[in-house]
N, C-alpha and C. Protein backbone atom coordinates (compact mmCIF):
# COMPACT_ATOMS: atom_id res chain seq x y z
N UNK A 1 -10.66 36.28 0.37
CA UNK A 1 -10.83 36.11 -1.06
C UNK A 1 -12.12 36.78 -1.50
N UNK A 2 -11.83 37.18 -2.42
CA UNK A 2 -13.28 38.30 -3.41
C UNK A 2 -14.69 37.02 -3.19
N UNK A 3 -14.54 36.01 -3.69
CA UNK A 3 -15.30 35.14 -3.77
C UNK A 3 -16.05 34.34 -2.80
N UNK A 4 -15.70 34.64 -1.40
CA UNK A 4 -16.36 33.54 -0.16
C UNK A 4 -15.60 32.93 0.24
N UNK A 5 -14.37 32.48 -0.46
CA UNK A 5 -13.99 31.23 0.15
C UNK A 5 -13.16 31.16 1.08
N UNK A 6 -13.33 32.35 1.64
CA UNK A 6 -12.41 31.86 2.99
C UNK A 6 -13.29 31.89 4.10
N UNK A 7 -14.48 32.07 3.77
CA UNK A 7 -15.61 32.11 4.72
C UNK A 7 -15.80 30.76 5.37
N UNK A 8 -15.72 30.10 6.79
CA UNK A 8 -15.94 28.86 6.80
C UNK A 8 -17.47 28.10 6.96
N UNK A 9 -17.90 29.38 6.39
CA UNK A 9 -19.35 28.63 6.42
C UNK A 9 -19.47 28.68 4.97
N UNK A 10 -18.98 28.29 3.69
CA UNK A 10 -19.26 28.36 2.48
C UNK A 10 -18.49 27.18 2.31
N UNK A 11 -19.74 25.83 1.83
CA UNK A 11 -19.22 24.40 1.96
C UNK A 11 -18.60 24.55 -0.11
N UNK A 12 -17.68 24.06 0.30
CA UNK A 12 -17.56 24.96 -1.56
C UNK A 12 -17.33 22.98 -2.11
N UNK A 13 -18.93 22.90 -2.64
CA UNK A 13 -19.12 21.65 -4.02
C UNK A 13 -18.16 21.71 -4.83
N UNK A 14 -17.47 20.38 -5.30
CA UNK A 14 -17.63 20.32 -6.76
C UNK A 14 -18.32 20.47 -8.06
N UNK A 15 -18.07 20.89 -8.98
CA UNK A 15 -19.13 20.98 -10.44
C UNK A 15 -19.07 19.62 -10.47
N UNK A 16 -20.29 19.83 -11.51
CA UNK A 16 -20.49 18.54 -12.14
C UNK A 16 -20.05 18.37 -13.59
N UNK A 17 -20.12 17.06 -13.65
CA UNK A 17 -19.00 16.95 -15.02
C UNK A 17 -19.72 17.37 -15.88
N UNK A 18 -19.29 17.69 -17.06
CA UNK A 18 -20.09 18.17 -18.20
C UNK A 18 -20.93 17.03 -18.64
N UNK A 19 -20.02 15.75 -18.82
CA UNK A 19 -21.52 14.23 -19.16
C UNK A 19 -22.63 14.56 -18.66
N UNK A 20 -23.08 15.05 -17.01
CA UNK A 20 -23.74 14.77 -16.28
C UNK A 20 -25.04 16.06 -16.79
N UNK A 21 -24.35 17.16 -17.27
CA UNK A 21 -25.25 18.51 -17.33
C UNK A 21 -25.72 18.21 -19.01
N UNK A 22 -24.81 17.32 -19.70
CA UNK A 22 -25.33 17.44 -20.97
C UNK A 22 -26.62 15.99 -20.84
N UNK A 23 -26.29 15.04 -20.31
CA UNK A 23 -27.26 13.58 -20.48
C UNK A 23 -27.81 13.01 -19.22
N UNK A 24 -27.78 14.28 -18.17
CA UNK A 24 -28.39 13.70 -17.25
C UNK A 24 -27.38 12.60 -16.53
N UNK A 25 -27.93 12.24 -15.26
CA UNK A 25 -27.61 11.05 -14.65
C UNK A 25 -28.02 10.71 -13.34
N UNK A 26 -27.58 10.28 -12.73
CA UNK A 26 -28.08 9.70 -10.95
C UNK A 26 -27.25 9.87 -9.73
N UNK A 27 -26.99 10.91 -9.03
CA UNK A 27 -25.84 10.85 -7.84
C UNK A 27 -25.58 9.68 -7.23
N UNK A 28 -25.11 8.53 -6.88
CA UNK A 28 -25.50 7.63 -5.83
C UNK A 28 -24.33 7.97 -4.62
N UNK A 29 -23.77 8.76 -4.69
CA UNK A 29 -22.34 9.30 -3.65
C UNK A 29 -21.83 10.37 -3.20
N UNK A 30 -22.22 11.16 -2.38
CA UNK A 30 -21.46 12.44 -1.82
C UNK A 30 -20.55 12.29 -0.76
N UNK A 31 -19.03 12.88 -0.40
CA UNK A 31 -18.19 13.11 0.07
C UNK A 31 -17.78 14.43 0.50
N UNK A 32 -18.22 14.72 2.27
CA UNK A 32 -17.59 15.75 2.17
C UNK A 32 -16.61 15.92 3.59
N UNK A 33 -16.21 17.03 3.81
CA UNK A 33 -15.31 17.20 5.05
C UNK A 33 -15.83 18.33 5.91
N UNK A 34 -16.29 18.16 6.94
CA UNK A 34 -17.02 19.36 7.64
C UNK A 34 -16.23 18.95 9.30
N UNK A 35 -15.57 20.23 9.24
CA UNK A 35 -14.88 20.43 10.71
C UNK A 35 -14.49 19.04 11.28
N UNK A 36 -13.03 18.96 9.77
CA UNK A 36 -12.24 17.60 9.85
C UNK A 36 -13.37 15.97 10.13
N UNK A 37 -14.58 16.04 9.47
CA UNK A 37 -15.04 14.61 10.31
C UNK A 37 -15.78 14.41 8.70
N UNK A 38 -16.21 13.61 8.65
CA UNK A 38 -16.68 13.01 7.39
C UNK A 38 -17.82 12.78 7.13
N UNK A 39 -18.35 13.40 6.08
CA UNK A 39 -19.88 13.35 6.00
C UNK A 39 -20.39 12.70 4.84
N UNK A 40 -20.80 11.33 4.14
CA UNK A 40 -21.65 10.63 3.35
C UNK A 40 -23.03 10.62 3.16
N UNK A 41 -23.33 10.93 2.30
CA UNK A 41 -24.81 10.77 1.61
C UNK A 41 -25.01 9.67 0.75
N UNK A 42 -25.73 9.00 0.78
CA UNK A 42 -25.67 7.85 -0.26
C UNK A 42 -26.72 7.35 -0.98
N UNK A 43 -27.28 6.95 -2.17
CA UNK A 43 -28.37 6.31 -2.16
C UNK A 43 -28.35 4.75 -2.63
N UNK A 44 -29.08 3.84 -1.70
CA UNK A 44 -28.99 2.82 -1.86
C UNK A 44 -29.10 2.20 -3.29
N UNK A 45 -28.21 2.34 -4.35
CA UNK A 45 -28.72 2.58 -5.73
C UNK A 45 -28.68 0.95 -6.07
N UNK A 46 -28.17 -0.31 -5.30
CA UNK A 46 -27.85 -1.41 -6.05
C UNK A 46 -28.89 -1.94 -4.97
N UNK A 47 -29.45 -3.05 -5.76
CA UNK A 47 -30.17 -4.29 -4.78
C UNK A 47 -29.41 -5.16 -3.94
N UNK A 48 -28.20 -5.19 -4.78
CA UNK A 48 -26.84 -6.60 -3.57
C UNK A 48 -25.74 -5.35 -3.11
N UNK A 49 -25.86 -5.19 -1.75
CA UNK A 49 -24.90 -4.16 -1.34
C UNK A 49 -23.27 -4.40 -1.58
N UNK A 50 -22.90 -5.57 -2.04
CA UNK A 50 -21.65 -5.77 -2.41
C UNK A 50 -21.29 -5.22 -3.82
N UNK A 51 -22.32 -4.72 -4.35
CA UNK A 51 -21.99 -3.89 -5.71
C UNK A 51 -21.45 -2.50 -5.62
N UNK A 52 -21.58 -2.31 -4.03
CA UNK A 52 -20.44 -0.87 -3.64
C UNK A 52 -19.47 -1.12 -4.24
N UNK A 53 -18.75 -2.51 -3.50
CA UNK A 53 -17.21 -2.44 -3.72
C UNK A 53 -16.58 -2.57 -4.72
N UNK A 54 -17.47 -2.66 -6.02
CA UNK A 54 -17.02 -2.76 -7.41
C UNK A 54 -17.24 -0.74 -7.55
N UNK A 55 -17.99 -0.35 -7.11
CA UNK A 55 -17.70 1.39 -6.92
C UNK A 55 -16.84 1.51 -6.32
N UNK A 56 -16.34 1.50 -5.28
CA UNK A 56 -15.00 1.76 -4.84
C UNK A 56 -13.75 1.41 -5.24
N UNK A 57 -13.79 0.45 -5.95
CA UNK A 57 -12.72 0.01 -6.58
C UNK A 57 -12.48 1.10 -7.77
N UNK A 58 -13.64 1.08 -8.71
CA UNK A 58 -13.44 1.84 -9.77
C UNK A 58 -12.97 3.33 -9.10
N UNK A 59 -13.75 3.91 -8.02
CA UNK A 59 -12.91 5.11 -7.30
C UNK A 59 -11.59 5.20 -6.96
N UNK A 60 -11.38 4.44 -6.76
CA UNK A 60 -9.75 3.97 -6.12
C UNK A 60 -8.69 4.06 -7.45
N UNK A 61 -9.22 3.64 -8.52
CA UNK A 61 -8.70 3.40 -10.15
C UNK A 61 -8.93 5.18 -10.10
N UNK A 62 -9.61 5.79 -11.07
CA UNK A 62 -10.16 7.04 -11.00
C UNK A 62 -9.17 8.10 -10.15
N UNK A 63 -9.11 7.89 -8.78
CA UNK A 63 -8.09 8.81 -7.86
C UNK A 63 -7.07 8.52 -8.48
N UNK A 64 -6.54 7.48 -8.44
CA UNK A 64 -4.94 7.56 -8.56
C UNK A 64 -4.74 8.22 -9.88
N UNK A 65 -5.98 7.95 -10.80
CA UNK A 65 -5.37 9.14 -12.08
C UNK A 65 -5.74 10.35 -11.94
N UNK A 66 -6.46 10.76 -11.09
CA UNK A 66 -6.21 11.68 -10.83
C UNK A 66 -4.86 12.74 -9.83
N UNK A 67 -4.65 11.68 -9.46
CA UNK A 67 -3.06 12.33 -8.59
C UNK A 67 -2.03 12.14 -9.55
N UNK A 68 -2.29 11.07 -10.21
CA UNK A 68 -0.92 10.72 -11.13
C UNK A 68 -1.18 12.00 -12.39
N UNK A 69 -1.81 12.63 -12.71
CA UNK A 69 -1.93 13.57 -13.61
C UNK A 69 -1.69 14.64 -13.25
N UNK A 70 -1.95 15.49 -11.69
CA UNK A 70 -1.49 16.41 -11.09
C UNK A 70 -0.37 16.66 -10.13
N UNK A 71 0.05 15.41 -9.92
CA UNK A 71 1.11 15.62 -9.22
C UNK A 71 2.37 14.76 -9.74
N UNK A 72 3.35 15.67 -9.98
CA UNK A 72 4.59 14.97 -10.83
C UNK A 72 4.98 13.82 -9.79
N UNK A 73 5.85 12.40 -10.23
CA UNK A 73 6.60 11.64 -9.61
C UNK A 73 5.87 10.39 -9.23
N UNK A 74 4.27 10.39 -9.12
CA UNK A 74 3.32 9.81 -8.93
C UNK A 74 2.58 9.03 -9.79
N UNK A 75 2.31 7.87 -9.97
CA UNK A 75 1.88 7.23 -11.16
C UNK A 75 0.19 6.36 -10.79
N UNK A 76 -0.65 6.06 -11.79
CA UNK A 76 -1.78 5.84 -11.69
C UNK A 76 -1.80 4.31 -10.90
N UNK A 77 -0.95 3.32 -11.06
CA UNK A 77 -0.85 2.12 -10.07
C UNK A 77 -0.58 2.25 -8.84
N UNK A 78 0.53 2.92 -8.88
CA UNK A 78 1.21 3.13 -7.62
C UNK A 78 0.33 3.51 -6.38
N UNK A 79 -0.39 5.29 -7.10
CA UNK A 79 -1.37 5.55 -6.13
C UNK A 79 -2.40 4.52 -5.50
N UNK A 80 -3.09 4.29 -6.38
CA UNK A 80 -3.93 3.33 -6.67
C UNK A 80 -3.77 2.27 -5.50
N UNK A 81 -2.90 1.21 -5.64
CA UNK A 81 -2.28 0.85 -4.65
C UNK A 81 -2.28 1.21 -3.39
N UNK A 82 -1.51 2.28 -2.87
CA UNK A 82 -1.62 2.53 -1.96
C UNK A 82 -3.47 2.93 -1.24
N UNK A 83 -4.08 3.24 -1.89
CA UNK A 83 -5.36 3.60 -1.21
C UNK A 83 -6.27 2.27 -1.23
N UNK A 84 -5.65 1.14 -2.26
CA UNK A 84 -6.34 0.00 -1.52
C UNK A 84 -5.50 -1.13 -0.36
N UNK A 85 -4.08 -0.38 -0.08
CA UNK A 85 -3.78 -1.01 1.31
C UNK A 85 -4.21 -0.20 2.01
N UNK A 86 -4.64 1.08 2.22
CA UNK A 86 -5.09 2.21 3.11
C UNK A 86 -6.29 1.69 3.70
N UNK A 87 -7.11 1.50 2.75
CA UNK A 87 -9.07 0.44 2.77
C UNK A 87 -8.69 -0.85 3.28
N UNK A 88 -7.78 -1.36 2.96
CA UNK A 88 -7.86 -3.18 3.63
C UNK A 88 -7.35 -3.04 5.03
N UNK A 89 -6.31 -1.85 5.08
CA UNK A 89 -5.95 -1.55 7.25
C UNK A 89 -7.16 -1.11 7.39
N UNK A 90 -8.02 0.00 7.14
CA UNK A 90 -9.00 0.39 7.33
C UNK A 90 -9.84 -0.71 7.51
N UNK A 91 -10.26 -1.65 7.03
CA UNK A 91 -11.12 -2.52 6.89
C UNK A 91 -10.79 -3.58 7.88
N UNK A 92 -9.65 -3.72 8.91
CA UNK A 92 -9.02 -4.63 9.80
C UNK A 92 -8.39 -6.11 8.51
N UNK A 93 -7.90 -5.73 7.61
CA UNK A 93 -7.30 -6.97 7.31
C UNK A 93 -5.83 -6.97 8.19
N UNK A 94 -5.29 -8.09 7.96
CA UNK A 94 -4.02 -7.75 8.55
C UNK A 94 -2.96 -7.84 7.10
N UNK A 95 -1.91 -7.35 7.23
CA UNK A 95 -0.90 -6.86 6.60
C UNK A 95 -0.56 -8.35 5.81
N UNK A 96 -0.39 -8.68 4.51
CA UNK A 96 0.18 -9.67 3.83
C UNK A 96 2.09 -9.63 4.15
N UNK A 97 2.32 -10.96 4.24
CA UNK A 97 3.51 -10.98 4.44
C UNK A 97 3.70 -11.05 3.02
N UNK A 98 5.09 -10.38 2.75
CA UNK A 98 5.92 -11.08 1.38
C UNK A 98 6.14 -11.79 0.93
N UNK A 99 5.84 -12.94 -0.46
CA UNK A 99 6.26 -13.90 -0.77
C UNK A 99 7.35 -14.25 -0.44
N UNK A 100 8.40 -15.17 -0.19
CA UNK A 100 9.95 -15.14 -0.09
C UNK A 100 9.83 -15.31 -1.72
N UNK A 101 11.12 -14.48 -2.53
CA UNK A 101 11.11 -15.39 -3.91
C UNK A 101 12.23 -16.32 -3.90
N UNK A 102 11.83 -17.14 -5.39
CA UNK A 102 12.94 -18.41 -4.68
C UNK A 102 14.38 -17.92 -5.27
N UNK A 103 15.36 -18.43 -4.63
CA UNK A 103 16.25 -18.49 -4.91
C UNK A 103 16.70 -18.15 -6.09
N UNK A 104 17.41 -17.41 -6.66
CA UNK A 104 18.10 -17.34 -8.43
C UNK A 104 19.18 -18.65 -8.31
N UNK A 105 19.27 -19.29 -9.19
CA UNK A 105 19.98 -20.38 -9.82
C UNK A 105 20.80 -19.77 -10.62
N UNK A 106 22.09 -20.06 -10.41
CA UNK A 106 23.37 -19.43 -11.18
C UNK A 106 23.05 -20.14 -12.51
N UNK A 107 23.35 -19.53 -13.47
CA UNK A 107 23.74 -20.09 -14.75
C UNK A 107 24.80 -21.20 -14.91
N UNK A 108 25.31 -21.46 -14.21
CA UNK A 108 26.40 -22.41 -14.04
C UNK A 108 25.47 -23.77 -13.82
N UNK A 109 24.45 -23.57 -12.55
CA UNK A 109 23.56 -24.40 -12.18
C UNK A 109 22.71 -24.97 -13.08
N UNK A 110 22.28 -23.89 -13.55
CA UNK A 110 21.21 -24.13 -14.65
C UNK A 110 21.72 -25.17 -15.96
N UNK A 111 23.09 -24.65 -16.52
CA UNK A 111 23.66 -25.17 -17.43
C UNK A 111 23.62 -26.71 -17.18
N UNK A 112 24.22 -27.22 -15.88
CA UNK A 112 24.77 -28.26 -15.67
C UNK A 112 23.17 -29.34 -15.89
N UNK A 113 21.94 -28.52 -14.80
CA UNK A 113 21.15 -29.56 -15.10
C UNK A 113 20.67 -29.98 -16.28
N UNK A 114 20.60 -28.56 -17.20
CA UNK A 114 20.24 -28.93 -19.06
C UNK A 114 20.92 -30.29 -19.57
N UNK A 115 22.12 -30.20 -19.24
CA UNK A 115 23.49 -31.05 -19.78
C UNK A 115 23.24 -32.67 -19.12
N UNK A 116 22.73 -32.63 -17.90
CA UNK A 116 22.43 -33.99 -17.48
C UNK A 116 20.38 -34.12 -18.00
N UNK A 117 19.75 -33.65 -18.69
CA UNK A 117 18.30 -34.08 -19.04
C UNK A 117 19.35 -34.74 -20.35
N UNK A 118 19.72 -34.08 -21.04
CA UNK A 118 20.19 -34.55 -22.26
C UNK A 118 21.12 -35.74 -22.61
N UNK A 119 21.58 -36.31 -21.16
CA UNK A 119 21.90 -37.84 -21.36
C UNK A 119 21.34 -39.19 -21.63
């Protein structure tokens, strides 16, 4: 490519959003991928470290609209979803079983008990 990018030594950034170039702001998160392994930068930006996971969450929200906007068939819950059962295996939870739901009650059923309150 005219431009570098097939060079594998050209780590190719994201821009920054226009908010960020017009009003300023604070990185607290980099993500990148260097010879398939994963590389984080972070800055400790909260005093209670459990205020990540209200960032990740909102990331998790954020991605899925972002897939659900570029990729047809795909919707902003759905994704969404899936990347926070992806984080909870990741995280060793174990798998939620299914509610059973209860039973549907025929209308027949239903009728009859209405008919006996009303005696």
């Amino acid at each position: 490519m005219a431009n570098g990018n097939d060079d594998p030594r050209i780590y190719q950034a994201l821009a920054l959003p226009e908010q960020a170039l017009e009003s300023g702001g604070l990185e607290i998160l980099r993500l990148g991928i260097v010879n398939d392994e994963l590389y984080v930068s972070a800055l400790p930006a909260f005093k209670v470290p459990a205020q990540w996971g209200e960032v990740l969450a909102e990331v998790a929200v954020r991605l899925g609209a972002i897939y659900a906007a570029q990729k047809t068939g795909l919707n902003k819950k759905d994704v969404t979803i899936e990347i926070a059962e992806a984080f909870a295996t990741e995280m060793g939870a174990r798998p939620v079983k299914a509610a059973k739901k209860p039973a549907k009650k025929s209308a027949k059923k239903v009728a009859k008990k209405a008919a006996r309150k009303k005696r």
